[in-house]
Protein backbone atom coordinates (compact mmCIF):
# COMPACT_ATOMS: atom_id res chain seq x y z
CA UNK A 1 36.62 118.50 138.79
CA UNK A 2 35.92 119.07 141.96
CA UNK A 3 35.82 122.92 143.37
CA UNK A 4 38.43 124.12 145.91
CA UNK A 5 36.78 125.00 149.18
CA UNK A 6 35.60 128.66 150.17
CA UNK A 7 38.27 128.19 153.32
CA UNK A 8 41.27 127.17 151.02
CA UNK A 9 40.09 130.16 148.83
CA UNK A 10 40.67 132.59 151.46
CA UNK A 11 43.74 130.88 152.95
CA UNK A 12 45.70 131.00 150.02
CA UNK A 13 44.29 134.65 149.37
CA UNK A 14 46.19 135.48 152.74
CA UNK A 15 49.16 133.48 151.90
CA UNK A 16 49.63 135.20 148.57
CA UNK A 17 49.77 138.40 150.35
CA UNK A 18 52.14 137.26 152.23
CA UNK A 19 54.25 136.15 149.38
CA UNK A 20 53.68 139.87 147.68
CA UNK A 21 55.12 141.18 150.58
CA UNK A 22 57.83 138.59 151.79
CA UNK A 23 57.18 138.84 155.12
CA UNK A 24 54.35 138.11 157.92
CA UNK A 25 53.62 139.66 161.18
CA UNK A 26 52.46 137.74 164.51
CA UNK A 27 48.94 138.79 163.44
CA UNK A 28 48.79 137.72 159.83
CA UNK A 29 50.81 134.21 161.00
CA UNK A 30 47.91 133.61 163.53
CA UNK A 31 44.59 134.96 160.53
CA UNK A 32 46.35 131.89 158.51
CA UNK A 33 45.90 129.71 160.91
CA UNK A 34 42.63 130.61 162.26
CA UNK A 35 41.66 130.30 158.65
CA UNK A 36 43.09 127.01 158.15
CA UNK A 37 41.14 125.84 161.30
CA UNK A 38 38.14 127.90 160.94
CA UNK A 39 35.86 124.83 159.47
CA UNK A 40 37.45 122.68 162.23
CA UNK A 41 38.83 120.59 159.00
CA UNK A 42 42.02 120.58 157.25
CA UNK A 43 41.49 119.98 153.72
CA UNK A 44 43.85 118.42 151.20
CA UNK A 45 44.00 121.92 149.21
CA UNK A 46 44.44 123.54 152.69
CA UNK A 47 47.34 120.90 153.74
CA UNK A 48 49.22 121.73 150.69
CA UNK A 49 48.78 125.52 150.94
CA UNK A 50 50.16 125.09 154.41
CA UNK A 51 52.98 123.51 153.37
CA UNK A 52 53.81 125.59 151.06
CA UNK A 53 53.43 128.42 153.68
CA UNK A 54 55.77 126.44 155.90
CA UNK A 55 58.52 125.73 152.92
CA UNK A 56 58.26 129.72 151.97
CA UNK A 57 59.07 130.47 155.50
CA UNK A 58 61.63 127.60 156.09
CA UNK A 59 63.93 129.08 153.18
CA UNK A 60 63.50 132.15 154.00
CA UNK A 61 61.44 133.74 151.11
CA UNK A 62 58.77 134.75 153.46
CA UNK A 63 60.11 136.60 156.49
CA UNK A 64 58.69 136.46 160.08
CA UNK A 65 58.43 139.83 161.58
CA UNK A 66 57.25 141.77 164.54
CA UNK A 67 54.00 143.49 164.87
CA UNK A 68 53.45 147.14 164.54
């Protein structure tokens, strides 16, 4: 089995607290997506993480809000 990436680790650390707190500010959006692009390559754990994101934010569950 082959082991999930160190990036995808840490992306869907930030994502899940996002999720435990329904809602993401400007800054925490934009440390996902550094994240995401830090290794200048989208894996296929990081794709689906991402999507997920985008679905959890597309239906509302996970709010967009503004900075402090």
């Amino acid at each position: 089995m082959k082991k999930v990436s160190n990036s995808a680790s840490a992306l869907r650390d930030l994502i899940k607290h996002a999720m435990e707190d329904c809602e993401v500010t400007p800054d925490e959006y934009k440390q996902i997506m550094d994240c995401a692009h830090a290794d200048g390559h989208i894996d296929k754990e990081e794709k689906a993480l991402l999507a997920e994101f985008q679905a959890l934010l597309s239906n509302g569950t996970i709010k967009r809000v503004k900075g402090c």
